[in-house]
Protein backbone atom coordinates (compact mmCIF):
# COMPACT_ATOMS: atom_id res chain seq x y z
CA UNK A 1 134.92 112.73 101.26
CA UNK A 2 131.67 114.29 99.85
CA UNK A 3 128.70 113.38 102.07
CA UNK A 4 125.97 111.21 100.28
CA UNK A 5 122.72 113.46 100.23
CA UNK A 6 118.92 111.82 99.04
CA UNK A 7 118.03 112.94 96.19
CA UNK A 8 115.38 115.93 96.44
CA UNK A 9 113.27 114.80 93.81
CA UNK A 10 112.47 111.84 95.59
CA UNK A 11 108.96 111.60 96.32
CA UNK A 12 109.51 109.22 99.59
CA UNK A 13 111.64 110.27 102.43
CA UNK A 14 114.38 107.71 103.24
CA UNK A 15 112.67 107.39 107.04
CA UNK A 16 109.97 105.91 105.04
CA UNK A 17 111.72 103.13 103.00
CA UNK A 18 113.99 102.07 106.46
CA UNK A 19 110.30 101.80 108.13
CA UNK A 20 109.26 99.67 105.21
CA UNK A 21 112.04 98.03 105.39
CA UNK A 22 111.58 97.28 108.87
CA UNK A 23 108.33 95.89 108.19
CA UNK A 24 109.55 93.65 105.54
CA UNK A 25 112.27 92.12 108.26
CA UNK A 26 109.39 91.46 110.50
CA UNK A 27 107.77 89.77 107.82
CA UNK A 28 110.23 87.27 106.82
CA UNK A 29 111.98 87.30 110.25
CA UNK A 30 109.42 87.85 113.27
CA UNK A 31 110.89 87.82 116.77
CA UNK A 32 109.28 84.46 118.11
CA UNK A 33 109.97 82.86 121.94
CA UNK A 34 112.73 84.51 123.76
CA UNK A 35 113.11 86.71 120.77
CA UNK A 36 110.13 88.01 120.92
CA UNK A 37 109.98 89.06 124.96
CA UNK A 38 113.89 90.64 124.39
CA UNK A 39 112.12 92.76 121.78
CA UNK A 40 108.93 93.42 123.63
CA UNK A 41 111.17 94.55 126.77
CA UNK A 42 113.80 96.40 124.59
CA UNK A 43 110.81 97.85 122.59
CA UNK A 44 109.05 99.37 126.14
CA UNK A 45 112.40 101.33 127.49
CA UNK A 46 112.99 102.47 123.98
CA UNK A 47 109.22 104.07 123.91
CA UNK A 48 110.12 104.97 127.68
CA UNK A 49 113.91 106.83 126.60
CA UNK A 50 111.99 108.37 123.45
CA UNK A 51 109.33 110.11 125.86
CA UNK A 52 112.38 111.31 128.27
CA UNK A 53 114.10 113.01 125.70
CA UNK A 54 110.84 115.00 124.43
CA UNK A 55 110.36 116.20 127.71
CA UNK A 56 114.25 116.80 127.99
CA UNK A 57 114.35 119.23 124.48
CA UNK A 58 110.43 120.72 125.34
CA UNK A 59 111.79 123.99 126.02
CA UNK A 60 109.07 125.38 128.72
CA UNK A 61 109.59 129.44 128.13
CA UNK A 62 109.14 128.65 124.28
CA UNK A 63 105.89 126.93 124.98
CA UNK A 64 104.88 129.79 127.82
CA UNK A 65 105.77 132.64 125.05
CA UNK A 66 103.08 130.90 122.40
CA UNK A 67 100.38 130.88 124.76
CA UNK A 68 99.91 134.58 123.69
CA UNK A 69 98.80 133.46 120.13
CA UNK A 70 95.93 131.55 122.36
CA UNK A 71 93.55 131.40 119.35
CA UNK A 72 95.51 130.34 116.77
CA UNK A 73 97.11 127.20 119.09
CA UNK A 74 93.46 126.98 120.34
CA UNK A 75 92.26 126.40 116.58
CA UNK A 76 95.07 123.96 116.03
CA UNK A 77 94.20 121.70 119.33
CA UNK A 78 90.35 121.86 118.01
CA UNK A 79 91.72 120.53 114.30
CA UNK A 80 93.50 117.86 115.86
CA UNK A 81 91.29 116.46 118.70
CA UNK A 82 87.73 117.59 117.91
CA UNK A 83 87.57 117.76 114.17
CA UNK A 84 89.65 114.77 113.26
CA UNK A 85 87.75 112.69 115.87
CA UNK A 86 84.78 113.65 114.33
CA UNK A 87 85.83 112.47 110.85
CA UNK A 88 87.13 109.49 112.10
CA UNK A 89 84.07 108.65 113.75
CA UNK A 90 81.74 109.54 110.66
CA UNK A 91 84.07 107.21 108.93
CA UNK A 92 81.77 104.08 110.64
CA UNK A 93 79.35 104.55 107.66
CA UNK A 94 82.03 102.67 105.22
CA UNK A 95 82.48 99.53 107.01
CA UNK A 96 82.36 96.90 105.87
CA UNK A 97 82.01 98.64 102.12
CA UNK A 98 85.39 100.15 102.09
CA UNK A 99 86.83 99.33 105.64
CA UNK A 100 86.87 96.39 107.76
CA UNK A 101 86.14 96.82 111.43
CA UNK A 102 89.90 96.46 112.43
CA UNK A 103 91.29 99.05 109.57
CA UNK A 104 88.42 101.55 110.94
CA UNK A 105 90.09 101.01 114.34
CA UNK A 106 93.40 102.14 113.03
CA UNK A 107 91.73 105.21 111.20
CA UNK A 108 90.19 106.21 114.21
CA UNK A 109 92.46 105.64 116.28
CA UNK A 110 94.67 107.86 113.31
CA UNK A 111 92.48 110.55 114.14
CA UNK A 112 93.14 110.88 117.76
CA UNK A 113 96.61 110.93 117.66
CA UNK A 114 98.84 114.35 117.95
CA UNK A 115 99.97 116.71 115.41
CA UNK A 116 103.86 116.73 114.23
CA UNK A 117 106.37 119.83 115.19
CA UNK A 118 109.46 119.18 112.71
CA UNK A 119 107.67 119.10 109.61
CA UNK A 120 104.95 121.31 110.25
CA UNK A 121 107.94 123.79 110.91
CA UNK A 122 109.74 122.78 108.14
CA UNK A 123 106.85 123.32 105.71
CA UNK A 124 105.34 126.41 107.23
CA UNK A 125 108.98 127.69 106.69
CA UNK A 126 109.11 126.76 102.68
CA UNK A 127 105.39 128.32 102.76
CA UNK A 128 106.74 131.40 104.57
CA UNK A 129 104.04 131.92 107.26
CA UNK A 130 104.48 131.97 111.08
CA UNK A 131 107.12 129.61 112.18
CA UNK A 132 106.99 130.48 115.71
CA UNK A 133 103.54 129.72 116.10
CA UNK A 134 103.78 126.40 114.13
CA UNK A 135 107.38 125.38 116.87
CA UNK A 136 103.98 125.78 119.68
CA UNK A 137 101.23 124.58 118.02
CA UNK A 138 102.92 121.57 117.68
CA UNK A 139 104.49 121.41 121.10
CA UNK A 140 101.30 122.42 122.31
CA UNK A 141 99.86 119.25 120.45
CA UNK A 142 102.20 116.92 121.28
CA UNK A 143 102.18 117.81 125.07
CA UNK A 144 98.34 117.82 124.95
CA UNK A 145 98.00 114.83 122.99
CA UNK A 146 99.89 112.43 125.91
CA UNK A 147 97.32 113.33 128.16
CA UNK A 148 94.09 113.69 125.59
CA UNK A 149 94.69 110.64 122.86
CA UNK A 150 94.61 108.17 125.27
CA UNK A 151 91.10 109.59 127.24
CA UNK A 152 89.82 110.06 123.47
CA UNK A 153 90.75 106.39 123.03
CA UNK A 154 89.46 105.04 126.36
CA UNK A 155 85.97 106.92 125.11
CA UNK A 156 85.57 106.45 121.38
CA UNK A 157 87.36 103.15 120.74
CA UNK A 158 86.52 101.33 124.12
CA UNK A 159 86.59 97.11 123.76
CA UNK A 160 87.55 97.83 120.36
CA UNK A 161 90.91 99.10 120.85
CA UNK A 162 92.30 95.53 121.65
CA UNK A 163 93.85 95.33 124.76
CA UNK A 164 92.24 98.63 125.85
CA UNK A 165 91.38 98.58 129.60
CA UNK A 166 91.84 100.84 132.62
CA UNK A 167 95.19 99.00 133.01
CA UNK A 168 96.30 100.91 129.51
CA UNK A 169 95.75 103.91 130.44
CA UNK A 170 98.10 103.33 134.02
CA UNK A 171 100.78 101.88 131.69
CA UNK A 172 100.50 104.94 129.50
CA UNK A 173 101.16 106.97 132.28
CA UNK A 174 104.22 105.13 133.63
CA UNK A 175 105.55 104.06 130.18
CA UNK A 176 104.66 107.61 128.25
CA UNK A 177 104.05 110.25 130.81
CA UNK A 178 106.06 109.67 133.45
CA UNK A 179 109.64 109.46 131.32
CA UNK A 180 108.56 113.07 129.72
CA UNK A 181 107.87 114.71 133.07
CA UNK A 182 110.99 113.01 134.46
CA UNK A 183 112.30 115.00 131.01
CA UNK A 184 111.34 117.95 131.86
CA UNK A 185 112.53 117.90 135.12
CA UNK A 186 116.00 117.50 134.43
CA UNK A 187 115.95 119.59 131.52
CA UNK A 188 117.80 122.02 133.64
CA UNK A 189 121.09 120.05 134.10
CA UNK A 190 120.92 118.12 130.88
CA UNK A 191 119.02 120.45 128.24
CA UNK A 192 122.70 121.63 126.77
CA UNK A 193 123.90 117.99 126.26
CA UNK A 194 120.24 117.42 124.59
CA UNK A 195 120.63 120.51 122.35
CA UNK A 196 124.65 120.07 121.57
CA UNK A 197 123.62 116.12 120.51
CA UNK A 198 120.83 116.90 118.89
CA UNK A 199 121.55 115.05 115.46
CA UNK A 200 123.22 111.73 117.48
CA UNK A 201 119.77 111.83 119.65
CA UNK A 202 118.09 112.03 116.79
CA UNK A 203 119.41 108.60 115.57
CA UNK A 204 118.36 107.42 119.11
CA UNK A 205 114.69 108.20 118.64
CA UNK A 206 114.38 107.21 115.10
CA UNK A 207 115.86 104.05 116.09
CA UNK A 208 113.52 103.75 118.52
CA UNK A 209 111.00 103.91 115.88
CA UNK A 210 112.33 101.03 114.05
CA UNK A 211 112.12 98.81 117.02
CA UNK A 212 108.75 99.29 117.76
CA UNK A 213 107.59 98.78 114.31
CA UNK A 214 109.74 95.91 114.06
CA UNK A 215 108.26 94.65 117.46
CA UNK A 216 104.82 95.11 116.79
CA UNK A 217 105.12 93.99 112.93
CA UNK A 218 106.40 90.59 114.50
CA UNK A 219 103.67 90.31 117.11
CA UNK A 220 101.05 90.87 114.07
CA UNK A 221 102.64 88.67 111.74
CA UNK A 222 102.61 85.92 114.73
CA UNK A 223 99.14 86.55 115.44
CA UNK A 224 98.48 86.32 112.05
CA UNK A 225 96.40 89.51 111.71
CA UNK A 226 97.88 90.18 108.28
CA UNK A 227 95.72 87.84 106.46
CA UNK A 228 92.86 90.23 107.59
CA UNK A 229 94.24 92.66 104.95
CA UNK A 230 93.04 92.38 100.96
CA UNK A 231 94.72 94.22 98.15
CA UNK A 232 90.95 96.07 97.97
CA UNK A 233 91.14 96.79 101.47
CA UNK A 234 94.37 98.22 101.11
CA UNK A 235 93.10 100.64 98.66
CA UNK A 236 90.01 101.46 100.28
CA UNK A 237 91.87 102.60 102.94
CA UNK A 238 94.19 104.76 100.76
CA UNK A 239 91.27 105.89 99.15
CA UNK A 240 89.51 107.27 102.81
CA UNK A 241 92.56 108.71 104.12
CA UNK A 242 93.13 110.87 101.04
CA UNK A 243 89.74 112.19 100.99
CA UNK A 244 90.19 112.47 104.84
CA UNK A 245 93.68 114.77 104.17
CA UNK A 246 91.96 116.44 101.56
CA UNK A 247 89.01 117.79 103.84
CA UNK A 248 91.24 118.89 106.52
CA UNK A 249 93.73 120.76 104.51
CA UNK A 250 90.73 122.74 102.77
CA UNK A 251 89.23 123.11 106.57
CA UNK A 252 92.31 124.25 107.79
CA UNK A 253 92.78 126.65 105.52
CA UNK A 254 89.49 128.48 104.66
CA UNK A 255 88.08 127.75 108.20
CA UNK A 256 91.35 129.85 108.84
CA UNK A 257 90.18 132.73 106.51
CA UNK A 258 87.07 132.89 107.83
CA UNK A 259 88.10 133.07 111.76
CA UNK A 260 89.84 136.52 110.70
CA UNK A 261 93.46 134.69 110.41
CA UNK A 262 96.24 136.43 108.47
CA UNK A 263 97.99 134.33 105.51
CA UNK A 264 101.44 133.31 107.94
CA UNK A 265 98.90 131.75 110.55
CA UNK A 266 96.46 130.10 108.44
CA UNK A 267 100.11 128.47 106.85
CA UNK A 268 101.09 127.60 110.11
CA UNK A 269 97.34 125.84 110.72
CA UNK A 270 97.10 124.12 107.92
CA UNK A 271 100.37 122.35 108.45
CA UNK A 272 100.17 122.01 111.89
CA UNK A 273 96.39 120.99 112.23
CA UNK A 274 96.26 118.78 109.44
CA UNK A 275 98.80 116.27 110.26
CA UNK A 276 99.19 113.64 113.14
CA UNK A 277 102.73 112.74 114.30
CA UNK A 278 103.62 108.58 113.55
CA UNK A 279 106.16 108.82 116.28
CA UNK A 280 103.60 109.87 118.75
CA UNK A 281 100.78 107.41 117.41
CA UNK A 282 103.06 104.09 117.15
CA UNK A 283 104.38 103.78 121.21
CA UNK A 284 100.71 104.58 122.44
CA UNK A 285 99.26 102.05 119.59
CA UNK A 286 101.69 98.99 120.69
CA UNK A 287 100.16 99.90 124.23
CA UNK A 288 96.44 100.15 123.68
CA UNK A 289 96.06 97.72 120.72
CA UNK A 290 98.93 95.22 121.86
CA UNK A 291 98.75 92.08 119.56
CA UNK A 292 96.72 93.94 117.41
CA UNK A 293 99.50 97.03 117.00
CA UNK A 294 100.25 96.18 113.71
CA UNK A 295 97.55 96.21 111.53
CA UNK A 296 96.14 99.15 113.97
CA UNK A 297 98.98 101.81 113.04
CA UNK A 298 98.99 100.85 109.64
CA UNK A 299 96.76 103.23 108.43
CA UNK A 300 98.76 105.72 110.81
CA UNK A 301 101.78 105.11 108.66
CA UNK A 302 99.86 105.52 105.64
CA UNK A 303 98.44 108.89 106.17
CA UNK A 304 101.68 110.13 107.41
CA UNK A 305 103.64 109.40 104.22
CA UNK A 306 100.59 110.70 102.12
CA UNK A 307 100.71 113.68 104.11
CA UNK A 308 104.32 115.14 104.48
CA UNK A 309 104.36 114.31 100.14
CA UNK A 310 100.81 116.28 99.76
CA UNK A 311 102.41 119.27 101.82
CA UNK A 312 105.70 119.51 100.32
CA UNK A 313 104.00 119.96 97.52
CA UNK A 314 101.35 122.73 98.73
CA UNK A 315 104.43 124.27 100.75
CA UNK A 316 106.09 124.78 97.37
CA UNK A 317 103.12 126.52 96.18
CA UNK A 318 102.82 128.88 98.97
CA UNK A 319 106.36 130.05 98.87
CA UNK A 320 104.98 131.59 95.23
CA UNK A 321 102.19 133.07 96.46
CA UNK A 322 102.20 137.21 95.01
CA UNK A 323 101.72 137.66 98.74
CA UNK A 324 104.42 135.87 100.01
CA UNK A 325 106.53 138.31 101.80
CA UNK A 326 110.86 138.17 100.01
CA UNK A 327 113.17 134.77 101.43
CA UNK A 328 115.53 136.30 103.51
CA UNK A 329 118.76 136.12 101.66
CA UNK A 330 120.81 134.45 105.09
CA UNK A 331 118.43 131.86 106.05
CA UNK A 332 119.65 128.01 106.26
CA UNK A 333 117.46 125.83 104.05
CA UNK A 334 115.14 123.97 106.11
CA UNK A 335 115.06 120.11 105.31
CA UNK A 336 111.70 118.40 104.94
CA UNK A 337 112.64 114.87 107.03
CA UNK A 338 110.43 113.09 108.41
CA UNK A 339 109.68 113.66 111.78
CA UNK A 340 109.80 111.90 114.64
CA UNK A 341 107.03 113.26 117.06
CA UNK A 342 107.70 115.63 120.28
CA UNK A 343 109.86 118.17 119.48
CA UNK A 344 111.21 116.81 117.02
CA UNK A 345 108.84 115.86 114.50
């Protein structure tokens, strides 16, 4: 029987409509009482098993072998926590015009998160530039950005971040940081079974996904923090993150130029440095912004369906580029999913 395949002129990836579809169950069927704790505790070892298994496919002589392209991974990690900070903390002048105090939250706390690996490869691929460098930079990003978004957090959001404390930070640590050390400990004995189950793992983690949006959906739509959001808001936020996208892929890519950057890296920093991983940004949001979660990662899942549709398209364009070097005839097509944060997405 002939496999069903999603159409390629689709302009949403079918991640997307199961995550919207996700949030449409938790809208007409939160998890309430007992419900809601089996989620909440199904939800945390879900976010803990996800970690694990980054740390379990983080292959550590792939990451040690990129550390020779130190400023290109260097300019990459600046993109993504220095630059996109900075934007996100500029972006305080729109409230309460365009933004309300609780959608700037989730935009900055959009900016702080890590970049993506799977479709930053998968696009600097299409675009033919360096796809070695863009496997590090973003394993270099995620890894970082475990350790870095929630510091960044603890400084630039502070009370705001919801249930933000000191405590946050510990259960970060044991929830986030611990399961991907624990990862990469074992990777020794169980890296093969990781590698050889790659695509049933990868159901796992997306999965995973699900729940926690489902879980932290439900806790918003209890709360009620949905009837904070307007139609306008909506697309004043829409508005901001484009303009936001659109700065950092023009950054990315002449700042490139101008720091002496061949045209395969300044591919492979545009698409890594311009886009922040939702699998990364959703487990550390349901622990920082708890209640709150929901309408905190929603510009998070905004920007990261604007993004991968924006670079698919760009990626196209670069693959016709005079100075594109040939496709090599043999190489597999590489699929432009959605990805799913540590090495993975």
């Amino acid at each position: 029987m002939k496999r069903l395949r999603w159409p390629r002129w689709m302009p949403i990836d079918p991640y997307i409509l199961l995550l919207l579809g996700t949030v449409g169950l938790a809208a007409l069927l939160p998890a309430r009482g007992t419900g809601a704790d089996v989620a909440s505790g199904a939800s945390t070892g879900a976010i803990a098993f996800l970690f694990f298994l980054y740390g379990a496919r983080l292959s550590t002589r792939e990451a040690m072998d990129g550390v020779r392209h130190w400023r290109l991974h260097v300019t990459v990690l600046a993109c993504t926590f220095v630059v996109f900070p900075l934007l996100g903390l500029a972006s305080r002048g729109l409230v309460p015009v365009f933004l309300t105090d609780p959608l700037h939250q989730g935009l900055l706390f959009l900016t702080l998160v890590p970049s993506t690996i799977q479709s930053s490869i998968a696009f600097t691929s299409i675009a033919r530039g360096n796809v070695p460098a863009a496997i590090c930079a973003g394993s270099f990003s995620s890894l970082v950005g475990i350790a870095v978004t929630p510091l960044l957090a603890a400084a630039l959001l502070g009370g705001g971040g919801g249930g933000f404390s000191a405590d946050s930070v510990v259960e970060i640590v044991l929830q986030l940081l611990l399961p991907f050390v624990a990862g990469q400990v074992l990777r020794r004995w169980i890296g093969g079974f990781v590698a050889r189950h790659r695509k049933v793992l990868g159901l796992v983690d997306r999965g995973s996904i699900l729940l926690v949006v489902y879980t932290a959906f439900s806790e918003g739509m209890v709360q009620g923090v949905w009837h904070q959001v307007s139609p306008v808001r909506l697309a004043g936020l829409l508005a901001v993150e484009a303009v936001l996208l659109a700065v950092m892929l023009l950054l990315t890519w002449y700042g490139a130029k101008g720091l002496g950057f061949g045209r395969a890296d300044r591919i492979a920093i545009q698409f890594a440095g311009s886009k922040k991983s939702l699998a990364a940004g959703l487990p550390m949001a349901s622990v920082l912004f708890g209640a709150q979660a929901s309408l905190a990662v929603l510009p998070l899942m905004l920007f990261h369906q604007m993004q991968l549709m924006v670079c698919a398209v760009i990626a196209k364009r670069r693959s016709r580029d005079p100075e594109a070097p040939p496709a090599e005839p043999d190489a597999a097509p590489v699929r432009t999913a959605v990805g799913t944060g540590g090495c993975s997405a």
